[in-house]
Protein backbone atom coordinates (compact mmCIF):
# COMPACT_ATOMS: atom_id res chain seq x y z
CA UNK A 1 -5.35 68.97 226.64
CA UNK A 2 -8.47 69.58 228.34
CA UNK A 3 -9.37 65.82 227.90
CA UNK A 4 -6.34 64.60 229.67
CA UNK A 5 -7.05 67.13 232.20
CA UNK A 6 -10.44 65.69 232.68
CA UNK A 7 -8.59 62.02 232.74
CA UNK A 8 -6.00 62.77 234.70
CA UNK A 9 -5.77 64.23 238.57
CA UNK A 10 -2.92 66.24 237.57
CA UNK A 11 -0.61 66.04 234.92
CA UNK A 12 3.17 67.33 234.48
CA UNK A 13 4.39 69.86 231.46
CA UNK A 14 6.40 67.30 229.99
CA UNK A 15 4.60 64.55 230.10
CA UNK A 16 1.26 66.80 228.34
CA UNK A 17 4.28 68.01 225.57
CA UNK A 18 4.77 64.29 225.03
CA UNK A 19 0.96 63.21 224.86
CA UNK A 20 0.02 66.39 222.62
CA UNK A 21 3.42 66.04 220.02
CA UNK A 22 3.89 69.50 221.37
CA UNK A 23 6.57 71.92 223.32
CA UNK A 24 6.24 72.70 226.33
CA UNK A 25 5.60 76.58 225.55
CA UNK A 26 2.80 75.21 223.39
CA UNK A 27 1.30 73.85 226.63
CA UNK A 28 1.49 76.98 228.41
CA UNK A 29 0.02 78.63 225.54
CA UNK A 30 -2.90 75.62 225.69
CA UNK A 31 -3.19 76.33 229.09
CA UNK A 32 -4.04 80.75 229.19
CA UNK A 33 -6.29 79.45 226.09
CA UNK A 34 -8.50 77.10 228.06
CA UNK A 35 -8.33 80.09 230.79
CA UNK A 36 -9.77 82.76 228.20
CA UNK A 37 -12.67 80.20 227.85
CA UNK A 38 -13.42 80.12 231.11
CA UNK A 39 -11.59 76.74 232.26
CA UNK A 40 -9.97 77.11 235.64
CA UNK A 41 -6.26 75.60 234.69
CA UNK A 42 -4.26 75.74 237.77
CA UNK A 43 -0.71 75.98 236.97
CA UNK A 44 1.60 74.28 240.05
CA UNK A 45 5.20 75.53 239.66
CA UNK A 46 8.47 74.88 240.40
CA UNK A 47 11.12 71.60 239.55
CA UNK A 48 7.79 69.00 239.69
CA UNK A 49 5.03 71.35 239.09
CA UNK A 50 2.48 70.51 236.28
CA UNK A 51 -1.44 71.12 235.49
CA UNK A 52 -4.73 70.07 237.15
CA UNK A 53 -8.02 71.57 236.84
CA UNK A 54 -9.82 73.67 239.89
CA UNK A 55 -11.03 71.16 242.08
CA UNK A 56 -15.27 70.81 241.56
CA UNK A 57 -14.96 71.76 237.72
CA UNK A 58 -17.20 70.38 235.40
CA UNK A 59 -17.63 70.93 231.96
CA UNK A 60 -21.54 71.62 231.54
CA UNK A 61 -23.58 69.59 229.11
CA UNK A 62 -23.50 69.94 225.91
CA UNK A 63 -27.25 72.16 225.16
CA UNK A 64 -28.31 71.67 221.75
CA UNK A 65 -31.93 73.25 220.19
CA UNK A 66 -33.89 70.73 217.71
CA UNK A 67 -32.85 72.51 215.03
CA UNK A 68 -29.25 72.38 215.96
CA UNK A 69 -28.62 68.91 217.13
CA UNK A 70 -30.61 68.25 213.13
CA UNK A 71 -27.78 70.48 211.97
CA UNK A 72 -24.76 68.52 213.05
CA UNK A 73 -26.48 65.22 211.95
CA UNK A 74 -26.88 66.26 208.88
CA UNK A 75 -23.87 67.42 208.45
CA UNK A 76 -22.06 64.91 209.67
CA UNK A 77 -24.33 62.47 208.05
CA UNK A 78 -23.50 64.64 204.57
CA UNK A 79 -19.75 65.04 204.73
CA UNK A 80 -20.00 61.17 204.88
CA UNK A 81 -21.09 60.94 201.87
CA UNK A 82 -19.43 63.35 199.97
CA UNK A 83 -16.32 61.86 200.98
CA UNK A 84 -14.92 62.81 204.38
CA UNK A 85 -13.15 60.59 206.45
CA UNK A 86 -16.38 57.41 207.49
CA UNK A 87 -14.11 56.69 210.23
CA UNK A 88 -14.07 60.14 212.27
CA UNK A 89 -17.54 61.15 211.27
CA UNK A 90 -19.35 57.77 212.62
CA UNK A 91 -17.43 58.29 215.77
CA UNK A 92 -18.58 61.94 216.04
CA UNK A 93 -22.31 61.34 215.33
CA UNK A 94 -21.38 58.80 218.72
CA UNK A 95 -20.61 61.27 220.32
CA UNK A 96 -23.11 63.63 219.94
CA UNK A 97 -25.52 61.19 220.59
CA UNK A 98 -24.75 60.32 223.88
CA UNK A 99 -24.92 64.22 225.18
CA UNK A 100 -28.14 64.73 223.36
CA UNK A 101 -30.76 64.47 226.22
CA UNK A 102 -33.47 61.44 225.31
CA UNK A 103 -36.10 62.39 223.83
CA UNK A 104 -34.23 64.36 221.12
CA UNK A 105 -31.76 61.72 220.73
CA UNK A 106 -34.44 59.40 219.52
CA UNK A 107 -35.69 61.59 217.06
CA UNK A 108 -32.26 62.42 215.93
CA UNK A 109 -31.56 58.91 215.46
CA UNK A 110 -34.70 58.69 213.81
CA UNK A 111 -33.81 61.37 211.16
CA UNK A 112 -30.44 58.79 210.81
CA UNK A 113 -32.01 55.69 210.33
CA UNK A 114 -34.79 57.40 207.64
CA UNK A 115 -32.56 59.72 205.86
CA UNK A 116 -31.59 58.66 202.45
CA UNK A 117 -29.35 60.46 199.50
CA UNK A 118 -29.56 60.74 196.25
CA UNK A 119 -25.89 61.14 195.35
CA UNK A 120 -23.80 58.04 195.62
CA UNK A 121 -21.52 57.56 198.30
CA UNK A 122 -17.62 58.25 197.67
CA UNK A 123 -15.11 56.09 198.62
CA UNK A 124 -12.31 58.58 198.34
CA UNK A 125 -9.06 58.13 200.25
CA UNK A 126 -8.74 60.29 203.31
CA UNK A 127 -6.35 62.31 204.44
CA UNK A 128 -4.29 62.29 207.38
CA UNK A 129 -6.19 65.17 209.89
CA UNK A 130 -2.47 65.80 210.89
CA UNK A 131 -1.54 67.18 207.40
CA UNK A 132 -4.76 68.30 206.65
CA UNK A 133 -4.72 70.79 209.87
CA UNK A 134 -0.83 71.64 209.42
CA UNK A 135 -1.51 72.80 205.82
CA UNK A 136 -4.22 74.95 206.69
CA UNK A 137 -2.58 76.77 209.82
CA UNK A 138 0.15 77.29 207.59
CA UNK A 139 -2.18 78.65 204.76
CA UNK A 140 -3.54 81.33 206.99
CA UNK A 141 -0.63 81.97 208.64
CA UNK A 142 0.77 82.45 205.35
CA UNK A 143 4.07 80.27 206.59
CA UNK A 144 6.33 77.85 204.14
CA UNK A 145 6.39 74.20 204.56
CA UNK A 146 8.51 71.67 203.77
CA UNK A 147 6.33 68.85 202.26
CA UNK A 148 7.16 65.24 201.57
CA UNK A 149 4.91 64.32 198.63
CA UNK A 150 3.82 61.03 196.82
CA UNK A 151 3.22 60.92 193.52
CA UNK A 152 0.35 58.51 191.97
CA UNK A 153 3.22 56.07 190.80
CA UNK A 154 4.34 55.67 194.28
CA UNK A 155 7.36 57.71 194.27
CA UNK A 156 8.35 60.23 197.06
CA UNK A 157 10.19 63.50 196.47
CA UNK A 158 10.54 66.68 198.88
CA UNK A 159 9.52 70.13 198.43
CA UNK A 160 9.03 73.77 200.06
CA UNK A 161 5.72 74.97 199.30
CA UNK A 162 3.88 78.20 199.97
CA UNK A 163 -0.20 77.13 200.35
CA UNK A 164 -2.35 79.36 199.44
CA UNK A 165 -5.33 77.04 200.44
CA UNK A 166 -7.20 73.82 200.89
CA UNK A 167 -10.05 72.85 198.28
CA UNK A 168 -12.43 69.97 198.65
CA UNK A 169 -13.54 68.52 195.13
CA UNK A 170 -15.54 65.59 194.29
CA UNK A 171 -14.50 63.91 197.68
CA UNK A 172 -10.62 64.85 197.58
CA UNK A 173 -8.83 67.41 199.50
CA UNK A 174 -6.10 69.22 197.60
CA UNK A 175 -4.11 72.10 198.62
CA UNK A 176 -2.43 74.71 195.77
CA UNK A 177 0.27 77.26 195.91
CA UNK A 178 4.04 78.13 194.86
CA UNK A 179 6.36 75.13 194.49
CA UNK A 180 9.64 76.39 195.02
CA UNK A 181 11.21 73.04 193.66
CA UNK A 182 9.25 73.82 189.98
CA UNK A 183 8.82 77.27 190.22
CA UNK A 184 5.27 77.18 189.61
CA UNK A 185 1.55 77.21 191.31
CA UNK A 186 0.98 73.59 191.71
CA UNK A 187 -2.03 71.55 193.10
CA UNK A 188 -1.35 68.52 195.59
CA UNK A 189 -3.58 66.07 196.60
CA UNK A 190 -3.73 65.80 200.42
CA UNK A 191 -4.08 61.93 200.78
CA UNK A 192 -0.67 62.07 199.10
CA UNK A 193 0.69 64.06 201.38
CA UNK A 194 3.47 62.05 203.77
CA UNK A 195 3.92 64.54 205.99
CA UNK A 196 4.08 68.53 205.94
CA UNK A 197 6.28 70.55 208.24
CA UNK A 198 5.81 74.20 209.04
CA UNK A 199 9.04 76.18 208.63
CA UNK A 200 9.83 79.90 209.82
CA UNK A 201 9.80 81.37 206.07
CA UNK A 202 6.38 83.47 205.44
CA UNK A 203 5.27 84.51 201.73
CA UNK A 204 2.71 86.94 200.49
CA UNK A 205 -0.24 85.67 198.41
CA UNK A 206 -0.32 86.90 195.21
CA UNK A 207 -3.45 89.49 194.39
CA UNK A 208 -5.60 87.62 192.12
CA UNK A 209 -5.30 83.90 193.54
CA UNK A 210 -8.32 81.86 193.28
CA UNK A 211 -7.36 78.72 195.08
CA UNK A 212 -10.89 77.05 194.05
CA UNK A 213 -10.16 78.46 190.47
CA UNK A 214 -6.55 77.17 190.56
CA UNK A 215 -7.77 73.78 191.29
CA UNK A 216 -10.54 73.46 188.80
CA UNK A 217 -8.20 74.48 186.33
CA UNK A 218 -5.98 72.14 186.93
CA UNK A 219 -8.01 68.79 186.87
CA UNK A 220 -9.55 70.35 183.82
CA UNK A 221 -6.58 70.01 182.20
CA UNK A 222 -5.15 66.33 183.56
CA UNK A 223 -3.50 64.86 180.14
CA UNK A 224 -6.43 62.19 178.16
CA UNK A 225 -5.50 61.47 174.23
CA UNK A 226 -7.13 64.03 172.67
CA UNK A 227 -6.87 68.01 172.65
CA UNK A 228 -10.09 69.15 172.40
CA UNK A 229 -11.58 72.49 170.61
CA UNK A 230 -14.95 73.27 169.81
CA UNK A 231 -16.67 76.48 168.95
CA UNK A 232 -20.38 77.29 170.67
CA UNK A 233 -23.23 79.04 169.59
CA UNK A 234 -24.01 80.50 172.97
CA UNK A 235 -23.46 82.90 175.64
CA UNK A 236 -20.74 82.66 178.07
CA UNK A 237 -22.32 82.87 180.89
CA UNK A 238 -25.27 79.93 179.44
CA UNK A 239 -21.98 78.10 178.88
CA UNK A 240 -20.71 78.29 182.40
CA UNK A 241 -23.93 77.31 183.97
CA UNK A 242 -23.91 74.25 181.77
CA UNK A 243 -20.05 73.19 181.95
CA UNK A 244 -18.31 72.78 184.45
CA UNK A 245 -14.84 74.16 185.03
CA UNK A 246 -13.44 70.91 185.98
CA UNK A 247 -14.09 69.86 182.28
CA UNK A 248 -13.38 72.31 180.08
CA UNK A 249 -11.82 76.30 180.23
CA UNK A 250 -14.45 78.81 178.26
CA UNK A 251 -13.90 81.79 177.19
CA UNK A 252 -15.50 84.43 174.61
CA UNK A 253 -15.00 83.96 170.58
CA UNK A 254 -16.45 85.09 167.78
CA UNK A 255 -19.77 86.16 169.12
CA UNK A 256 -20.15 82.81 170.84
CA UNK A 257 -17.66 80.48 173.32
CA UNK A 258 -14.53 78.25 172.50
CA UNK A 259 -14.51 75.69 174.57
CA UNK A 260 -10.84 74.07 175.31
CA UNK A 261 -10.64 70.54 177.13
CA UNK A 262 -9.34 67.31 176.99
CA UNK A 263 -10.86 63.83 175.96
CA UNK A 264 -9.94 60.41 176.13
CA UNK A 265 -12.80 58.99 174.22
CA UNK A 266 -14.02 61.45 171.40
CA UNK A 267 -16.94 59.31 170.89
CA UNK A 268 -18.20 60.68 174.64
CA UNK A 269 -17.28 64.37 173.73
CA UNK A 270 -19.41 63.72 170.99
CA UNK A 271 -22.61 62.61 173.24
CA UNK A 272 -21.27 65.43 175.27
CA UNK A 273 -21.77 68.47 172.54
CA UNK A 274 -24.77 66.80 171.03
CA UNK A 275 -26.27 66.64 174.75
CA UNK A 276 -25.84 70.32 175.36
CA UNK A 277 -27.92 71.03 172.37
CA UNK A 278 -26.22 74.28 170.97
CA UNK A 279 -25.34 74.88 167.17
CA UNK A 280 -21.16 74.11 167.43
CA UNK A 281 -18.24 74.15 165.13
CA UNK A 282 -15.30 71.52 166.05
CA UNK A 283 -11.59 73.40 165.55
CA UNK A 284 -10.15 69.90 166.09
CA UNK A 285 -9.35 67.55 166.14
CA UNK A 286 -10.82 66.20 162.65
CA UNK A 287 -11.03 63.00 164.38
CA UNK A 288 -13.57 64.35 166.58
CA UNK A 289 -15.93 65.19 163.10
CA UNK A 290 -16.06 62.03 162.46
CA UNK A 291 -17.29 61.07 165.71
CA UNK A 292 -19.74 63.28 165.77
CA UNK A 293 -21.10 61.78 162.05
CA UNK A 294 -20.53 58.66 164.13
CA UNK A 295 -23.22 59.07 166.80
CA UNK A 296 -25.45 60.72 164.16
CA UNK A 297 -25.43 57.85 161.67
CA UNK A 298 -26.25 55.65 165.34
CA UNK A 299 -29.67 58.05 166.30
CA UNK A 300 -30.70 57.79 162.72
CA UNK A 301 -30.22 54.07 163.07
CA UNK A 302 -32.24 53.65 166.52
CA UNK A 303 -34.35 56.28 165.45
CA UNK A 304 -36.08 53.19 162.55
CA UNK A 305 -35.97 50.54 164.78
């Protein structure tokens, strides 16, 4: 709003509604908000009357320290590549650039051209911002929505969930909480998300929810060929700091940890428990012994060469 304010002499109620997919109580709303920040909205009533800022207002520059301006590079510059949308971030490091006063803007852009990662870039599918921000002011307004979902065979199907959060993972957003059409805590991924629409039916979050936990959980146990379980010869929490809860649940047994997951290729859980380097037991399956003789017969072999 307070762009096409800046754009715009004056602008009607309506016509800001229109431009900002909003009502026009929203814009009132909009309008006390940029007031509480200290934005002089004047509001012209009657059949024709509309918005225009105070005449001589000008938002002041935007001020950053070294250290901050080095802050939002980098993490704009990060959430590229972790996965965030390339399109929105380039356009904000723009941005930012062109407010940044000279001097500091070259060494900024310095820092840019310089700077390089060691983890690989992702090229993860984005979500739309539009669901993304819906899902989360529903989330902590703890309000239902009615969500049109696509599944990763390309059908669409309808729901009313209750989110209790957002999660970013390995470059994808997902967002978990009660389905009402299974009847269960589910996880969605974002970038499936058609479209989400906030209804007037709140919930209450249950006690113990971990959305992070949930979510973890789940992609831990996306269906590969093989049930895995395998005993360890080690502490919990060694075991934790080692796997991840993406791939695999742990929990205490026995005076050590049973490790549950799923494999699709037992000859990698194999490289997998022999990496780790702890004294294990395999539960099952039996297929998965034989692996592990496998890759043992194959280090003996390279072992003589």
């Amino acid at each position: 709003m307070l762009e096409l304010l800046q754009a715009h002499h004056r602008m009607g109620g309506a016509e800001l509604a229109r431009r900002l997919r909003v009502d026009e109580r929203t814009v009132r709303r909009y309008a006390a908000r940029l007031e509480d920040l200290g934005i002089p909205v004047v509001a012209e009533r009657g059949r024709y009357g509309g918005y225009r800022l105070m005449p001589g207002f000008k938002l002041p520059p935007l001020m950053l320290t070294d250290d901050e301006a080095t802050a939002v590079v980098l993490g704009l510059l990060a959430g590229r590549r972790v996965g965030l949308p390339g399109e929105a971030t380039e356009s904000a490091l723009a941005k930012v650039q062109r407010v940044l006063p000279a001097a500091l803007r070259e060494r900024v852009q310095a820092l840019q051209d310089t700077l390089g990662f060691t983890l690989a870039a992702r090229d993860a599918q984005a979500p739309a911002t539009a669901a993304l921000l819906t899902l989360a002011e529903a989330a902590r307004a703890r309000r239902r929505v009615r969500l049109r979902y696509r599944s990763f065979k390309g059908g669409d199907s309808e729901r009313d969930l209750d989110p209790y959060g957002l999660v970013f993972h390995s470059g994808r957003w997902y967002v978990t909480g009660h389905d009402h059409r299974s009847g269960e805590v589910r996880t969605f991924r974002v970038d499936r998300v058609v479209s989400a629409e906030p209804g007037q039916d709140t919930f209450d979050v249950p006690e113990d929810t971990d959305p992070v936990r949930h979510v973890t959980r789940a992609l831990a146990g996306v269906p590969y060929a093989h049930d895995v379980e395998v005993w360890l010869e080690t502490t919990l929490a060694e075991a934790r700091r080692r796997i991840p809860p993406t791939v695999a649940t742990l929990n205490d047994s026995e005076g050590g940890v049973l490790m549950t997951t799923r494999a699709e290729r037992l000859d990698g859980m194999a490289q997998m428990l022999a990496g780790l380097g702890w004294p294990f037991a395999v539960r099952r399956p039996a297929e998965l012994r034989q692996a592990v003789h496998d890759l043992a017969d194959t280090l003996h072999t390279q072992a003589d060469r």
